[in-house]
PDB file of N, CA and C in Angstrom:
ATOM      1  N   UNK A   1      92.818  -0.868  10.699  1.00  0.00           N
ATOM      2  CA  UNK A   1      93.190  -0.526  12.046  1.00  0.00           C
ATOM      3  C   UNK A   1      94.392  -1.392  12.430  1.00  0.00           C
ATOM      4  N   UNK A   2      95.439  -0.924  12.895  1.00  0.00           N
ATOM      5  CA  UNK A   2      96.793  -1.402  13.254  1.00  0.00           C
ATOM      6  C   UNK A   2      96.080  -2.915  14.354  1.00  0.00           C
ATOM      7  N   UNK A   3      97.102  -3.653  15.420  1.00  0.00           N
ATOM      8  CA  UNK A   3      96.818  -4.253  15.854  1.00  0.00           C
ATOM      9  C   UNK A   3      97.201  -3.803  17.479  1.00  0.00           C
ATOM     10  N   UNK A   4      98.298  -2.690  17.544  1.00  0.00           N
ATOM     11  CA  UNK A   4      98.470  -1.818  18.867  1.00  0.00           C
ATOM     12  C   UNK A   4      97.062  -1.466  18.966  1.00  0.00           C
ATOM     13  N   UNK A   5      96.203  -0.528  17.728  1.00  0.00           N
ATOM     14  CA  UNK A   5      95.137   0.126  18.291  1.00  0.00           C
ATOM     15  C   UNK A   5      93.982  -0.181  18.351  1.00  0.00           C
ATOM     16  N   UNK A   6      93.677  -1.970  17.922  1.00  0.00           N
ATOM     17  CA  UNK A   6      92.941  -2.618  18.127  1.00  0.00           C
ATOM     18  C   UNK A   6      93.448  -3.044  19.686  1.00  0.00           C
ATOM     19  N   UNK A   7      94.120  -3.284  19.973  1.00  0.00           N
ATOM     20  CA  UNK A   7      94.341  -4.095  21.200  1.00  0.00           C
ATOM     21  C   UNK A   7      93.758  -3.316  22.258  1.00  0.00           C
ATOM     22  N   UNK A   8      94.239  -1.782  21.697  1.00  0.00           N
ATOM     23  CA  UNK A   8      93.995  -0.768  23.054  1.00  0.00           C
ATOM     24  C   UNK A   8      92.721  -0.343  23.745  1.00  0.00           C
ATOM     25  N   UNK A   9      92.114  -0.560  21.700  1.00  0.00           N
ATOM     26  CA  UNK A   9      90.272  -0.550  22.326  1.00  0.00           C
ATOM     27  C   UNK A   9      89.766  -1.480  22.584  1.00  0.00           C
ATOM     28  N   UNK A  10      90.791  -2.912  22.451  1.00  0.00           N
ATOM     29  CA  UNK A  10      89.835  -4.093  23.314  1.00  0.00           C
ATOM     30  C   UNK A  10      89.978  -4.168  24.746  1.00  0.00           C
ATOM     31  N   UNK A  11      90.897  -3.667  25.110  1.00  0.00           N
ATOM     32  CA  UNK A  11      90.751  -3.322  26.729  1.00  0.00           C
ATOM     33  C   UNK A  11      89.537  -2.362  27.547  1.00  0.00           C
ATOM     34  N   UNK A  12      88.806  -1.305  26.591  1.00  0.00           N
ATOM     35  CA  UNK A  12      88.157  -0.524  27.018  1.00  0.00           C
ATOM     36  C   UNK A  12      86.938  -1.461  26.518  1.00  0.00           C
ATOM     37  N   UNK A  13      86.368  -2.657  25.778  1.00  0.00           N
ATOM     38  CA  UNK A  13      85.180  -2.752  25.497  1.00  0.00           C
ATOM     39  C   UNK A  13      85.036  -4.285  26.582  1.00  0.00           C
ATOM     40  N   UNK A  14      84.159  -4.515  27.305  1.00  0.00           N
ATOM     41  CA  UNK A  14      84.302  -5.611  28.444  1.00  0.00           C
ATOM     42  C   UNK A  14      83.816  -7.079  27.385  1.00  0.00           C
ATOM     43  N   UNK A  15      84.249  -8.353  27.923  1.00  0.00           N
ATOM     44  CA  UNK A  15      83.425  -9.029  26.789  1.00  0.00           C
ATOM     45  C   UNK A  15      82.315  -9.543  26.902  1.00  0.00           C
ATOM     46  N   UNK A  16      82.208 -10.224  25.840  1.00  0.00           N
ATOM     47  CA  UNK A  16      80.640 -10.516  25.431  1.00  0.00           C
ATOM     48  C   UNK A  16      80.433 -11.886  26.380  1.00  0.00           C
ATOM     49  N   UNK A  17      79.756 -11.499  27.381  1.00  0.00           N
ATOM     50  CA  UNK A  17      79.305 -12.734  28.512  1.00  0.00           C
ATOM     51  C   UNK A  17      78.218 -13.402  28.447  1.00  0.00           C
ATOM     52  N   UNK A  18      77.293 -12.260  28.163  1.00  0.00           N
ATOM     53  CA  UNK A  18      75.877 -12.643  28.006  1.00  0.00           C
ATOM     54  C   UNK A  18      75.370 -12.165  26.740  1.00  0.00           C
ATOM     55  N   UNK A  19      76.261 -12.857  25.796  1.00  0.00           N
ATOM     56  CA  UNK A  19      75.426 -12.673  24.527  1.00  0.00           C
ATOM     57  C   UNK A  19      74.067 -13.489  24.615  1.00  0.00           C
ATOM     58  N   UNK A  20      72.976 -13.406  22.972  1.00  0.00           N
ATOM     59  CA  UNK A  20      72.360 -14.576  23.057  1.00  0.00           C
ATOM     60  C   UNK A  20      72.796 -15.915  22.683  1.00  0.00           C
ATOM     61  N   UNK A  21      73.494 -16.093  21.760  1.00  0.00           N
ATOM     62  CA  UNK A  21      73.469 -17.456  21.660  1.00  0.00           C
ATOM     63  C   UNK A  21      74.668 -17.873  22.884  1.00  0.00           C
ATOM     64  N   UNK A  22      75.336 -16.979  23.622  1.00  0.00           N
ATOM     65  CA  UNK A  22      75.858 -18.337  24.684  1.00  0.00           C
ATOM     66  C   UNK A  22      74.967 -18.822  25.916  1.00  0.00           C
ATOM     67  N   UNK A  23      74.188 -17.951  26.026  1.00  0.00           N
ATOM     68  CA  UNK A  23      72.777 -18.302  27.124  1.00  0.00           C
ATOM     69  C   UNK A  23      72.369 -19.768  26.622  1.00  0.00           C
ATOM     70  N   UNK A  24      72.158 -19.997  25.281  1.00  0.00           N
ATOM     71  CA  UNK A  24      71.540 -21.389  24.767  1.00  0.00           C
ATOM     72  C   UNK A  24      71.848 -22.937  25.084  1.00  0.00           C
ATOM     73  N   UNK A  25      73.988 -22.804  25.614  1.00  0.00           N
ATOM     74  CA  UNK A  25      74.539 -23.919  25.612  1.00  0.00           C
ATOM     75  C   UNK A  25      75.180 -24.321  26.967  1.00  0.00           C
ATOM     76  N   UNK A  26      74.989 -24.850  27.488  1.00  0.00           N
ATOM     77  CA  UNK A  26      75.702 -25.565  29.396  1.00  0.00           C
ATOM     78  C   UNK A  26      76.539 -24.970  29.520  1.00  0.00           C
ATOM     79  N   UNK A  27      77.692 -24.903  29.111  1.00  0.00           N
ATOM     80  CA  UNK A  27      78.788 -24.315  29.298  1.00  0.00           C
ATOM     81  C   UNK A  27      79.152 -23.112  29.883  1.00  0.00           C
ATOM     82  N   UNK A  28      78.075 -22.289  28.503  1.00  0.00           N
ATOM     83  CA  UNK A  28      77.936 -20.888  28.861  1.00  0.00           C
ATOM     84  C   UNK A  28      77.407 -20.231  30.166  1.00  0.00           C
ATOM     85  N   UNK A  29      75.931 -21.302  30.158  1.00  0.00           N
ATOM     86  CA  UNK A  29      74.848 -20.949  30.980  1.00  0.00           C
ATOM     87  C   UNK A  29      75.456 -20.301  32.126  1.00  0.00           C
ATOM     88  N   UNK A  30      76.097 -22.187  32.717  1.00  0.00           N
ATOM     89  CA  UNK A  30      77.294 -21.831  34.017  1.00  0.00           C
ATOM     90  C   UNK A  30      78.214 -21.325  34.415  1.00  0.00           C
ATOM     91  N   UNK A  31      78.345 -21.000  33.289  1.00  0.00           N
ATOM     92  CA  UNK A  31      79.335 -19.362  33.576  1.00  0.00           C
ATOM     93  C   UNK A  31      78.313 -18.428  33.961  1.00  0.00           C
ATOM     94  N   UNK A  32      77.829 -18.095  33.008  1.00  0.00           N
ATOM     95  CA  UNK A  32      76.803 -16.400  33.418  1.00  0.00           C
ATOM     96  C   UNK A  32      76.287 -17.007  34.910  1.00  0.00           C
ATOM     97  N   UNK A  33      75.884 -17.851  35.194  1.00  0.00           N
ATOM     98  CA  UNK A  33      75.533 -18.548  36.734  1.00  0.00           C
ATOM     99  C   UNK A  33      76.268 -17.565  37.437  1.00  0.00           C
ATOM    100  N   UNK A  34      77.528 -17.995  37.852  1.00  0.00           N
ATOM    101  CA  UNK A  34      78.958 -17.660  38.653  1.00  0.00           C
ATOM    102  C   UNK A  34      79.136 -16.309  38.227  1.00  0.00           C
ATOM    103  N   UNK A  35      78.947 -15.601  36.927  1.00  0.00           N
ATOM    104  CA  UNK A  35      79.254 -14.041  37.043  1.00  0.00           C
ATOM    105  C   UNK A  35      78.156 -13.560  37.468  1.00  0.00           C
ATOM    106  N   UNK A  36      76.787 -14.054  37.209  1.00  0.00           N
ATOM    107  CA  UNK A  36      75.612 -13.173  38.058  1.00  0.00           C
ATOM    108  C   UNK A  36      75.748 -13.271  39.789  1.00  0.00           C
ATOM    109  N   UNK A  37      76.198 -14.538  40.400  1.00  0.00           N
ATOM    110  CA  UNK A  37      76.314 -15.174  41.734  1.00  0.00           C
ATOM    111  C   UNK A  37      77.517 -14.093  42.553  1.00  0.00           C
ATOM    112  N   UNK A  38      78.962 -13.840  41.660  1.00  0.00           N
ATOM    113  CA  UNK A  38      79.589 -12.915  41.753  1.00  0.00           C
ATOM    114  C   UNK A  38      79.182 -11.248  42.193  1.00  0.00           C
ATOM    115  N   UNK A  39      78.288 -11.210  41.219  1.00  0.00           N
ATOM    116  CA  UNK A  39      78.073  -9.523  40.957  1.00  0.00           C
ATOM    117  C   UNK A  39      76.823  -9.356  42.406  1.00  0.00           C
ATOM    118  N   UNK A  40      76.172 -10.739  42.690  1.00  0.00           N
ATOM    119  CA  UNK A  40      74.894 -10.410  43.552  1.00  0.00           C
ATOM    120  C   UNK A  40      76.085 -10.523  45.036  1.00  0.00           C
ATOM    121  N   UNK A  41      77.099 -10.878  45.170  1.00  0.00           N
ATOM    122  CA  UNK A  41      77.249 -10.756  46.487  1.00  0.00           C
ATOM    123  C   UNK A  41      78.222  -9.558  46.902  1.00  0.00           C
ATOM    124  N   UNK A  42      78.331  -8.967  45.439  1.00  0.00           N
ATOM    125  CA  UNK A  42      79.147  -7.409  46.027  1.00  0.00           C
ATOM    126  C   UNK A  42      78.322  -6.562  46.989  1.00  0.00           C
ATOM    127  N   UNK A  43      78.941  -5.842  48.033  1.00  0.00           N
ATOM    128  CA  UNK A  43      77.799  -5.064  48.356  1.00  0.00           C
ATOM    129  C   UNK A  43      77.684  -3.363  47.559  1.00  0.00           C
ATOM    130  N   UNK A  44      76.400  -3.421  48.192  1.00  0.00           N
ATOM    131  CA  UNK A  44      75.876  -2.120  47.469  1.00  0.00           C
ATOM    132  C   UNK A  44      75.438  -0.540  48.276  1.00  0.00           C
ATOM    133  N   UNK A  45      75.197   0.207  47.321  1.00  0.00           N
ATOM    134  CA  UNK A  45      75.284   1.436  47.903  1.00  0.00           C
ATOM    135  C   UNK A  45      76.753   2.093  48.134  1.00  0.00           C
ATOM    136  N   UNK A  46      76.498   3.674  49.195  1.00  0.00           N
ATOM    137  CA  UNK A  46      77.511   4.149  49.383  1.00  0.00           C
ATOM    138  C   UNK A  46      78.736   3.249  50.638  1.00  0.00           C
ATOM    139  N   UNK A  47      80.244   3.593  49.906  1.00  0.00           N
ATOM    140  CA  UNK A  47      81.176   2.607  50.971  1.00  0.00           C
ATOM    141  C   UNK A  47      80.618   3.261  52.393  1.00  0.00           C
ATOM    142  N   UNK A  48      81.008   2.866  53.400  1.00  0.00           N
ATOM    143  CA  UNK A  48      80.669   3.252  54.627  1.00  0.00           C
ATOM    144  C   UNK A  48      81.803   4.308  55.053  1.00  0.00           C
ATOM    145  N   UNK A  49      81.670   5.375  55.869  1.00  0.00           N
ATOM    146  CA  UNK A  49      82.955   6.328  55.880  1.00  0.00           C
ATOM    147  C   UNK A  49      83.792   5.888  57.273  1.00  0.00           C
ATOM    148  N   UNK A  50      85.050   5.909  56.600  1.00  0.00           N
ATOM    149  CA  UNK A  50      86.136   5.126  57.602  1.00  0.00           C
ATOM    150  C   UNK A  50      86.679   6.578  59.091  1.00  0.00           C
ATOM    151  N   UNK A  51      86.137   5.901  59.977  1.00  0.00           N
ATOM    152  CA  UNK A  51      86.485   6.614  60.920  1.00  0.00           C
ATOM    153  C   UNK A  51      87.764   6.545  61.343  1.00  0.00           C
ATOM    154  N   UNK A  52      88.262   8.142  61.853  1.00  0.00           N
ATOM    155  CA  UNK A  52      89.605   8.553  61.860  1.00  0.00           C
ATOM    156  C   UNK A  52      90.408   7.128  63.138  1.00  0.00           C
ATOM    157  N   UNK A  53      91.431   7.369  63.439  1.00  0.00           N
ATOM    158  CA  UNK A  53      91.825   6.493  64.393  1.00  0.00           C
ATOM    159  C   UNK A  53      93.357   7.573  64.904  1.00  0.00           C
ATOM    160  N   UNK A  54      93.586   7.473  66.321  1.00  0.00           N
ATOM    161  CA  UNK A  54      95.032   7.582  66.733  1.00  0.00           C
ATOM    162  C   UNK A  54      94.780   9.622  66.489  1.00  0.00           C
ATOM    163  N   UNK A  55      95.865  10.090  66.847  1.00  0.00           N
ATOM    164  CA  UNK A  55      96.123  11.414  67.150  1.00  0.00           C
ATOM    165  C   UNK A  55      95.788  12.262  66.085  1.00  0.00           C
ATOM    166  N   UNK A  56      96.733  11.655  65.243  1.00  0.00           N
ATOM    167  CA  UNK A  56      97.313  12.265  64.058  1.00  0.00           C
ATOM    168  C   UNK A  56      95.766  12.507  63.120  1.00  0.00           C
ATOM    169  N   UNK A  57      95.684  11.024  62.864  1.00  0.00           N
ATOM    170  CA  UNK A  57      94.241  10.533  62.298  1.00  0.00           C
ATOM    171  C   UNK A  57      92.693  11.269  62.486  1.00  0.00           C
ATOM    172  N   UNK A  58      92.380  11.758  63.789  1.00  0.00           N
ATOM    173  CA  UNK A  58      91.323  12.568  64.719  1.00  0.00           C
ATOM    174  C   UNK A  58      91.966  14.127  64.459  1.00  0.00           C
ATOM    175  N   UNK A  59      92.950  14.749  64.508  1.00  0.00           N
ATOM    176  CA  UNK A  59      93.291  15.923  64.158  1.00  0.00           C
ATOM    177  C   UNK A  59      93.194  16.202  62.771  1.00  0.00           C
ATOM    178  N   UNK A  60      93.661  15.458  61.679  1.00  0.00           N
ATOM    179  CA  UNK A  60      93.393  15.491  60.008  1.00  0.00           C
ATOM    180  C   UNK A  60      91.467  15.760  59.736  1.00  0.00           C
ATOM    181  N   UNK A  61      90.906  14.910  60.400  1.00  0.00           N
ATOM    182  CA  UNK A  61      89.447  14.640  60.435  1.00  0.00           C
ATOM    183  C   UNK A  61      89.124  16.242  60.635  1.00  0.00           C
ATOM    184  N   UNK A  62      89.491  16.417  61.520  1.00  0.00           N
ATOM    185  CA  UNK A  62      88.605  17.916  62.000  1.00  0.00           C
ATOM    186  C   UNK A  62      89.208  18.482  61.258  1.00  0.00           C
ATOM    187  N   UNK A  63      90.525  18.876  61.311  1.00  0.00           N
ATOM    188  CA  UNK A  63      90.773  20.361  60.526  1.00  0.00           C
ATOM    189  C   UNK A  63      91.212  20.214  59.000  1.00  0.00           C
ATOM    190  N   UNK A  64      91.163  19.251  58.569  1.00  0.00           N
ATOM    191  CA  UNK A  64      91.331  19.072  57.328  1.00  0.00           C
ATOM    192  C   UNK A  64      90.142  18.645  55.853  1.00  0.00           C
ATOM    193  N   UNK A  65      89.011  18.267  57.332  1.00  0.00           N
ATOM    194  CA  UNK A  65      87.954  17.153  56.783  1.00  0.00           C
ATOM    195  C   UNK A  65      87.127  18.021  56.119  1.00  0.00           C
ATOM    196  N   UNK A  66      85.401  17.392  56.221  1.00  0.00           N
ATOM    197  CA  UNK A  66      84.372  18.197  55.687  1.00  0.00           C
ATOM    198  C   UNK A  66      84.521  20.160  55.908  1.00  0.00           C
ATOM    199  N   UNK A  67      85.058  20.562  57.414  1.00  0.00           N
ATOM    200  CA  UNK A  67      85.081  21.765  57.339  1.00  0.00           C
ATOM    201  C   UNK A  67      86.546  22.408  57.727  1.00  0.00           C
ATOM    202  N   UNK A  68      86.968  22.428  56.533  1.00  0.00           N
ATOM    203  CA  UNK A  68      88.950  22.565  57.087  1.00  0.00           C
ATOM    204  C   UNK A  68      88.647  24.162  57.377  1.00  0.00           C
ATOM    205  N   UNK A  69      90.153  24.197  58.358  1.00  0.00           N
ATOM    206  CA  UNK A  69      90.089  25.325  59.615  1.00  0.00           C
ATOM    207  C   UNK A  69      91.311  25.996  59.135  1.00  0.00           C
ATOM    208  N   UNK A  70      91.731  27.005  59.338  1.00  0.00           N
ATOM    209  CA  UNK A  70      93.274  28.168  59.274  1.00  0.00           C
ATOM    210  C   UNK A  70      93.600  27.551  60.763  1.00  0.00           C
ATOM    211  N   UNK A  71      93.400  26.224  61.529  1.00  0.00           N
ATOM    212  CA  UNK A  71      94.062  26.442  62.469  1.00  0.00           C
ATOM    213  C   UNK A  71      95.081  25.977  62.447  1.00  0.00           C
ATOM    214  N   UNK A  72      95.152  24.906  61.587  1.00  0.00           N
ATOM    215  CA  UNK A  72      96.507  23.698  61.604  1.00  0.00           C
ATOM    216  C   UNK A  72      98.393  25.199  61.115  1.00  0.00           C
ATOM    217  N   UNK A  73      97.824  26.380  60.492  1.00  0.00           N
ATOM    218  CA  UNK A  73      98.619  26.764  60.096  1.00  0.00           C
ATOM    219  C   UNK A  73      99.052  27.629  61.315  1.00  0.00           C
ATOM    220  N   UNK A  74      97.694  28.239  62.269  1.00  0.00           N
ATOM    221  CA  UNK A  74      98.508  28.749  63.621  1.00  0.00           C
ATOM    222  C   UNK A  74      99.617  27.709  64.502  1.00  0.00           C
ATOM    223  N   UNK A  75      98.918  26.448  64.472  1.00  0.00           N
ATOM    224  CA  UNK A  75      99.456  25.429  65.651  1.00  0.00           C
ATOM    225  C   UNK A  75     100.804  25.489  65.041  1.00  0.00           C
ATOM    226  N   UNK A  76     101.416  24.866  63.764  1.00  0.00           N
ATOM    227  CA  UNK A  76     102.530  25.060  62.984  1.00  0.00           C
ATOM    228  C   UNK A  76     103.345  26.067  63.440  1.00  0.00           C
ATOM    229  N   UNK A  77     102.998  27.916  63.195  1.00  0.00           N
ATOM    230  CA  UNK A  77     103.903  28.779  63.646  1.00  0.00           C
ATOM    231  C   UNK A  77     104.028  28.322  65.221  1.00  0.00           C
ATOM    232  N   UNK A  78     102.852  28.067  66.169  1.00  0.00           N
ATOM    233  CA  UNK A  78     103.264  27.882  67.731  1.00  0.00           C
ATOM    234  C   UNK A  78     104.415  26.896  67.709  1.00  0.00           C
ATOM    235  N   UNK A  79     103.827  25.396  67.032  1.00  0.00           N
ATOM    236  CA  UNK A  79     105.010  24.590  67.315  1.00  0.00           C
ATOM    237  C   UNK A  79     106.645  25.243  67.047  1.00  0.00           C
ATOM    238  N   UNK A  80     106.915  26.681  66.141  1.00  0.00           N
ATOM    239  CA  UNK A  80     108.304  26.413  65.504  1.00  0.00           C
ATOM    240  C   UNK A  80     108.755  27.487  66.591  1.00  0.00           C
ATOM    241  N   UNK A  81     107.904  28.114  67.203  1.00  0.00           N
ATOM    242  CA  UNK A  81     108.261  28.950  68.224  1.00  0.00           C
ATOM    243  C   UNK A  81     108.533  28.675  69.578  1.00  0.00           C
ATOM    244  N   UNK A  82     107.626  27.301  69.525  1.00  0.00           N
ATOM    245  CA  UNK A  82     108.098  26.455  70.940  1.00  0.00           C
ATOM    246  C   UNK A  82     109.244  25.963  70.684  1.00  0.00           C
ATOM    247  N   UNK A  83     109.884  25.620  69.556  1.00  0.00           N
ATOM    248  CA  UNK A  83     110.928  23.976  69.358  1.00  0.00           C
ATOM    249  C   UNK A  83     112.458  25.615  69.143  1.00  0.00           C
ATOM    250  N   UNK A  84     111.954  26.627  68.089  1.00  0.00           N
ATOM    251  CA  UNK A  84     112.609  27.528  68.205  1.00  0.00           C
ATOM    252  C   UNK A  84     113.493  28.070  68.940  1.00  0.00           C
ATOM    253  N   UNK A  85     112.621  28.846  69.682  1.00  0.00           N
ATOM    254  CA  UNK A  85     113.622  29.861  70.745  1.00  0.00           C
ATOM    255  C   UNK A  85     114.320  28.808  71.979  1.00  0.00           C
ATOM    256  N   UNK A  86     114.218  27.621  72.343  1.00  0.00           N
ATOM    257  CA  UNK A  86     115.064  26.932  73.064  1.00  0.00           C
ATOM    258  C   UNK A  86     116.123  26.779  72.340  1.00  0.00           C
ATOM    259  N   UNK A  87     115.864  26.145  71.095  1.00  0.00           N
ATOM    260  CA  UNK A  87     117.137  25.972  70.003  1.00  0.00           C
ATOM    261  C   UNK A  87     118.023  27.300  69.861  1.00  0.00           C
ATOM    262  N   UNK A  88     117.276  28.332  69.961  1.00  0.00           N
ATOM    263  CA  UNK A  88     117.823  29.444  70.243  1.00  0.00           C
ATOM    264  C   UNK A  88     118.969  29.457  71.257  1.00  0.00           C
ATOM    265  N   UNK A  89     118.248  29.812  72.241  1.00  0.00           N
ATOM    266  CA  UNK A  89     118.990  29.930  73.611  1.00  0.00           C
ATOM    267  C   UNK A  89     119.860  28.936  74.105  1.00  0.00           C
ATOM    268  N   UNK A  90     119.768  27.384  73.218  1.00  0.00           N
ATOM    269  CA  UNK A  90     120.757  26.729  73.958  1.00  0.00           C
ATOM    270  C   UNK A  90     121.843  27.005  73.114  1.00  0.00           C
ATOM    271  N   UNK A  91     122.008  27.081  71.853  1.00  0.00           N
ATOM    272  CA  UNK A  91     122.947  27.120  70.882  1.00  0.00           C
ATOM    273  C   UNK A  91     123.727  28.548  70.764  1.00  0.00           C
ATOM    274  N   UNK A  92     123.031  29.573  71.647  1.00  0.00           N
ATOM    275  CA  UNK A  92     123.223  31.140  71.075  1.00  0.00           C
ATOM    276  C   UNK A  92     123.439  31.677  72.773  1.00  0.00           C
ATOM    277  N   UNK A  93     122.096  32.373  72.503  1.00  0.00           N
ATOM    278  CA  UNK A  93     121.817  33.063  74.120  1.00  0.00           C
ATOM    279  C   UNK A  93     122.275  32.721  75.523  1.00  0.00           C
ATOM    280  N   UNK A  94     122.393  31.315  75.540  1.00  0.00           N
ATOM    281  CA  UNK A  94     122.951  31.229  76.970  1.00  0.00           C
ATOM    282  C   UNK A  94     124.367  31.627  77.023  1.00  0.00           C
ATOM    283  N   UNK A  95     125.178  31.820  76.587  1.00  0.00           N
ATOM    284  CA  UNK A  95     126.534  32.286  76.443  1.00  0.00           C
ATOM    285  C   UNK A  95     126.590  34.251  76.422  1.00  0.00           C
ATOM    286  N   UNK A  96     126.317  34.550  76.204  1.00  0.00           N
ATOM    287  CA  UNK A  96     125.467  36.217  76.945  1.00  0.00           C
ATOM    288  C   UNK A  96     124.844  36.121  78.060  1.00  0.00           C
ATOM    289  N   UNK A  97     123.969  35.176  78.717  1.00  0.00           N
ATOM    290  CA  UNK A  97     123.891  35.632  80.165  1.00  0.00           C
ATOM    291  C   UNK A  97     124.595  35.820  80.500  1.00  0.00           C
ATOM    292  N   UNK A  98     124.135  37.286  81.166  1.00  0.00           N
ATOM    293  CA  UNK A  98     124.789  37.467  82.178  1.00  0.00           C
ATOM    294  C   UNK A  98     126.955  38.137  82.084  1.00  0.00           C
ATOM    295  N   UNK A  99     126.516  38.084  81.288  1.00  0.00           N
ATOM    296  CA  UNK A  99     127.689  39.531  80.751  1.00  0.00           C
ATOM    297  C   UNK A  99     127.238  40.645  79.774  1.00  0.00           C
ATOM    298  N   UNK A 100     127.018  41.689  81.011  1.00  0.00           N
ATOM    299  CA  UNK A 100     126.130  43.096  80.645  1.00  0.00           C
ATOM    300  C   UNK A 100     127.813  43.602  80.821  1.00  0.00           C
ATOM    301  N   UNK A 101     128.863  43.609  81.314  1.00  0.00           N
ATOM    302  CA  UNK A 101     129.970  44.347  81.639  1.00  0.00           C
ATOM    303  C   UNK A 101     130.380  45.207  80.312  1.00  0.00           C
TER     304      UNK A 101
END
């Protein structure tokens, strides 16, 4: 086995912490101490679910979340129709009022 593809599967195998014979000698012991002391103060179970925050955050939640909605794609066409036809009329249309002659 090369030493690239040894290396690659020593990253995937975790090491040997708690073999038996390092349980036998001080050194060891107090280590496995500090990695068991470690592992007991992670917490456990499921993470807790992070509640939305701010506008943006509370709108994603609902229509995107556990039960996403076709609404976010109506509000979208409303918004381009609101921001739209002014952009319209200031850039275009107001220059035709009002000459029917």
């Amino acid at each position: 086995m090369s030493f690239v593809t040894r290396r690659a599967l020593s990253t995937l195998i975790p090491p040997k912490i708690a073999s038996p014979s390092a349980i036998g000698t001080a050194p060891d012991a107090l280590r496995m101490k500090r990695v068991v002391s470690f592992y007991e103060k992670l917490p456990r179970g499921p993470a807790p679910e992070i509640q939305p925050t701010g506008i943006l955050g509370r709108y994603q939640a609902k229509h995107f979340g556990k039960n996403p909605t076709a609404k976010p794609i109506i509000h979208a066409i409303a918004l381009l129709i609101l921001i739209g036809y002014p952009m319209n009329y200031y850039y275009h249309l107001r220059h035709h009022k009002n000459n029917a002659h």
